[in-house]
Protein backbone atom coordinates (compact mmCIF):
# COMPACT_ATOMS: atom_id res chain seq x y z
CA UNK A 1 66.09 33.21 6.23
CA UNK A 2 62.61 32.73 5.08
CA UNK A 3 61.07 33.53 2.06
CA UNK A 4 57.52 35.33 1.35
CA UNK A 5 56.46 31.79 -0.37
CA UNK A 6 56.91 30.02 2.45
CA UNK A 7 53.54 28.98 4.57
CA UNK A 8 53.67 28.57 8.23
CA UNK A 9 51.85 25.29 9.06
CA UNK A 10 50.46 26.67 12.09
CA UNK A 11 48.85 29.71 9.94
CA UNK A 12 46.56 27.45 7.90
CA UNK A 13 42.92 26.80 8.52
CA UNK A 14 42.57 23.46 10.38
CA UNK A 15 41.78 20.30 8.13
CA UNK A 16 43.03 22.32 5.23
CA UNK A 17 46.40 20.65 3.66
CA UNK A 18 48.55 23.32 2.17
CA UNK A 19 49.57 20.94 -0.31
CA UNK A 20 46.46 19.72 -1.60
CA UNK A 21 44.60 23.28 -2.87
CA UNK A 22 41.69 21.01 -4.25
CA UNK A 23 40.20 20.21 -0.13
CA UNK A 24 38.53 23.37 0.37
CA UNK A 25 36.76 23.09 -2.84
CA UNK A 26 35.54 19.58 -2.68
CA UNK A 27 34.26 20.71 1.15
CA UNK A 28 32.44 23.67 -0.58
CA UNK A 29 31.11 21.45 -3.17
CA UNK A 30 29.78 18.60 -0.86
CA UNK A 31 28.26 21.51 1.17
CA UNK A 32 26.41 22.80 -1.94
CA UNK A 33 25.11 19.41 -2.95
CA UNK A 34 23.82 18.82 0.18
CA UNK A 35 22.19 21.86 0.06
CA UNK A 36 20.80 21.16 -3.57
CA UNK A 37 19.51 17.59 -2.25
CA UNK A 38 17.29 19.49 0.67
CA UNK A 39 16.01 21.62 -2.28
CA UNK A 40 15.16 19.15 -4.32
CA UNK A 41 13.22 16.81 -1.48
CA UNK A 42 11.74 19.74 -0.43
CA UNK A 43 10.31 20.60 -4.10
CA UNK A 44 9.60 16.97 -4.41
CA UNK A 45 7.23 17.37 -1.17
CA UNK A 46 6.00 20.46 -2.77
CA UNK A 47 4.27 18.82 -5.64
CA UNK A 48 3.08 16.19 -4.15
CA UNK A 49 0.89 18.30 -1.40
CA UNK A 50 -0.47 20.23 -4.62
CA UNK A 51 -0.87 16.77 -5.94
CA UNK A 52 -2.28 15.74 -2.81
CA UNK A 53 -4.75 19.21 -2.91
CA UNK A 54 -5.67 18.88 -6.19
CA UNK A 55 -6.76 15.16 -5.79
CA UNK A 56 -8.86 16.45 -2.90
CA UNK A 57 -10.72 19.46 -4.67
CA UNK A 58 -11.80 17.14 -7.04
CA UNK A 59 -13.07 14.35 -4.58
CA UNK A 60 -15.19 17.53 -2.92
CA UNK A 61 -16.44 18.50 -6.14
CA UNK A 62 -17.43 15.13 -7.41
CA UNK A 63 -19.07 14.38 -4.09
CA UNK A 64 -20.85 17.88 -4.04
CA UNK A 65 -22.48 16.81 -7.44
CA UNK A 66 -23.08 13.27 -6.29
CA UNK A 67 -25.04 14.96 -3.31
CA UNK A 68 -25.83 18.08 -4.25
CA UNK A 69 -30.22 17.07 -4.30
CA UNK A 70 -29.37 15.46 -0.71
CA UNK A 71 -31.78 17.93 0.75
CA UNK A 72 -33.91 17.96 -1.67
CA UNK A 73 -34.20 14.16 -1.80
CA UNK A 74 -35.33 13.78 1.32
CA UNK A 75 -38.06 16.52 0.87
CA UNK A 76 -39.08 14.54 -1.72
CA UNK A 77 -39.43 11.45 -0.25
CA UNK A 78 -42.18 13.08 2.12
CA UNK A 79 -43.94 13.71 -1.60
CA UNK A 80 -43.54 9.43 -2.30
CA UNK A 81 -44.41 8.68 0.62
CA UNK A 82 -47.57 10.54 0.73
CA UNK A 83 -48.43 9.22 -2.38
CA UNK A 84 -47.87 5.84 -1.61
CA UNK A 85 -50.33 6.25 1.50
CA UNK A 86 -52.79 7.69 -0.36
CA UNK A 87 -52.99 4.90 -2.92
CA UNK A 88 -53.62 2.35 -0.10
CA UNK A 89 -56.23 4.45 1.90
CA UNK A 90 -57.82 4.64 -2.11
CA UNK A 91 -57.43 0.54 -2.20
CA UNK A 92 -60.32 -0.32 -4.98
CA UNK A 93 -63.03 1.53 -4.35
CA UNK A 94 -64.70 2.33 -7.80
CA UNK A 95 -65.20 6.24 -7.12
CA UNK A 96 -61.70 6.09 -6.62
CA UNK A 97 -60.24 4.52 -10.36
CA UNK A 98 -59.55 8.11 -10.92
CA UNK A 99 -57.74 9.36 -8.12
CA UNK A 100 -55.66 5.86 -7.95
CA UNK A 101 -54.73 5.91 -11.73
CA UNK A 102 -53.60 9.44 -11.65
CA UNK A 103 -51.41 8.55 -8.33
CA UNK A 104 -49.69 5.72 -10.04
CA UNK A 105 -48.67 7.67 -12.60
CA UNK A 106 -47.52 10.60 -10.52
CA UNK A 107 -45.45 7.58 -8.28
CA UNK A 108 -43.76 6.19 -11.46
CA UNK A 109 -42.96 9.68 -12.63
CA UNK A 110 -41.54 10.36 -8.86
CA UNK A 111 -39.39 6.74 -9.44
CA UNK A 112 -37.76 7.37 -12.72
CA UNK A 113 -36.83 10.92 -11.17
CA UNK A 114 -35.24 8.97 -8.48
CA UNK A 115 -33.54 6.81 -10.58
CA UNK A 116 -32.07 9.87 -12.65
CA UNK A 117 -30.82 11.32 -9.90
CA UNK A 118 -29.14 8.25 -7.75
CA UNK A 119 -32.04 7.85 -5.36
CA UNK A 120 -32.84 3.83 -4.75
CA UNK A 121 -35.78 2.49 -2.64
CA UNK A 122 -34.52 0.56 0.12
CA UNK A 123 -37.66 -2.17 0.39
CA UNK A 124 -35.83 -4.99 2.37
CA UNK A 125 -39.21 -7.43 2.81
CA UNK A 126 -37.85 -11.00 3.19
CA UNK A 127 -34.20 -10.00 3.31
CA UNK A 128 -31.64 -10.24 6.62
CA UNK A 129 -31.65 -7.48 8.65
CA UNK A 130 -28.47 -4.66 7.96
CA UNK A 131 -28.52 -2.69 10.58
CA UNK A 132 -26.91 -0.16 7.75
CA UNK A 133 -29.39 0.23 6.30
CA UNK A 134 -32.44 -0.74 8.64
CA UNK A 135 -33.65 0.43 11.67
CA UNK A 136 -35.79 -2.49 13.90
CA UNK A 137 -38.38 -0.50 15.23
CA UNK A 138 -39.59 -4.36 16.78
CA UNK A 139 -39.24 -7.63 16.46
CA UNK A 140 -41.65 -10.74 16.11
CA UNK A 141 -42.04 -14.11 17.10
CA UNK A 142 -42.16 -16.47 14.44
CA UNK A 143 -41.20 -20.07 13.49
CA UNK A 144 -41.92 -19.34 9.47
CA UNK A 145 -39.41 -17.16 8.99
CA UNK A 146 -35.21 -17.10 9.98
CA UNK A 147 -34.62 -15.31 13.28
CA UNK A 148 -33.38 -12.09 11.90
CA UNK A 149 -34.95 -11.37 8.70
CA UNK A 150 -37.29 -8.48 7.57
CA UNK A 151 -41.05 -9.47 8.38
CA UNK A 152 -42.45 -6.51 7.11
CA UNK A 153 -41.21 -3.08 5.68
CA UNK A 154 -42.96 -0.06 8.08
CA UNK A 155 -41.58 2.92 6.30
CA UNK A 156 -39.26 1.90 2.93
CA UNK A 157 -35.78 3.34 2.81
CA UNK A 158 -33.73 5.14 0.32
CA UNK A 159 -30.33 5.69 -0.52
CA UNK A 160 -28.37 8.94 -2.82
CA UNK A 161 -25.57 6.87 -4.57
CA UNK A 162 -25.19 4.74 -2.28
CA UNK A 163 -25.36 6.69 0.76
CA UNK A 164 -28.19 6.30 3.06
CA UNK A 165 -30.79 8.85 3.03
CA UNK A 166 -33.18 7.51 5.50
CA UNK A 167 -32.95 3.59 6.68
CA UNK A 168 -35.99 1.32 5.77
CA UNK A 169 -37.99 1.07 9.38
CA UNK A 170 -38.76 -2.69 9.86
CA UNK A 171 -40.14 -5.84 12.08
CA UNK A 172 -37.95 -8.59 12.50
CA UNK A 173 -38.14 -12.57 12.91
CA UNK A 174 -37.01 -14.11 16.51
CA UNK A 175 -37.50 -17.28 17.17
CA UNK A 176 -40.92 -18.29 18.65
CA UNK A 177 -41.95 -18.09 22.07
CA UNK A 178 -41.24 -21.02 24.33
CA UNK A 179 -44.70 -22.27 25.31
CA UNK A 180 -45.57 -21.44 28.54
């Protein structure tokens, strides 16, 4: 005769041990930590992609400060230029003191405005050429000068903190002709 405490082997979920009531728990519990492990990488990858979003609002706003005049720049190096070609068609001609002192100072102004705002002069004369920052609109023979160095500055360049605005147009050294 049976009793109604007695547990048919058979009637038990598989892998569950009638004597040991603690299995399904411990199963339950792994289950759950798992589960709370996946949250927590998941959070973890949460805040660093905000980190990682944050980090890149403020590279975008630092660089939209940093070149913010970039159009502006360039319209003004049109103005420098200009004024720069006006003061050598002026050269010294005495009717001219005028004119060429009054430039100057309107140049220097133009420079220290530059200067405030990031804007360098590129004016590679005598240096290697960097095809960064230059742009060979020829090249000369000489035996002077090193094959590859900046003969003479065409149109000066300028860079906005560092990045190029316009490259310095120059001639550059190649070795001399062979005599013919």
């Amino acid at each position: 005769m049976s009793s109604n405490l007695d547990i048919d082997p058979a009637a038990q979920p598989p892998g569950e041990d009638p004597a040991d009531p603690v299995a399904p728990v411990a199963d339950e519990l792994a289950a759950v930590q798992a589960q709370l492990q996946e949250a927590r990488e998941a959070q973890l990858r949460a805040l660093a992609e905000m980190e990682n979003v944050r980090k890149r609002a403020q590279r975008d706003v630092e660089s939209a400060h940093r070149f913010a005049v970039e159009r502006f720049a360039a319209d003004m190096i049109e103005v420098r230029d200009t004024l720069e070609l006006g003061l050598a068609a002026a050269g010294a001609a005495p009717e001219a003191a005028k004119f060429v002192e009054g430039a100057q100072a309107t140049l220097r102004m133009v420079d220290k405005a530059f200067e405030r705002a990031g804007i360098a002069v590129l004016d590679p004369a005598g240096q290697s050429f960097n095809p960064d920052f230059h742009e060979a609109i020829m090249t000369q023979p000489t035996a002077e000068h090193p094959v590859g160095s900046v003969l003479t500055v065409v149109q000066k360049g300028f860079t906005l903190n560092g990045r190029l605005l316009r490259p310095a147009r120059v001639v550059i050294a190649r070795g001399p002709d062979p005599a013919s």
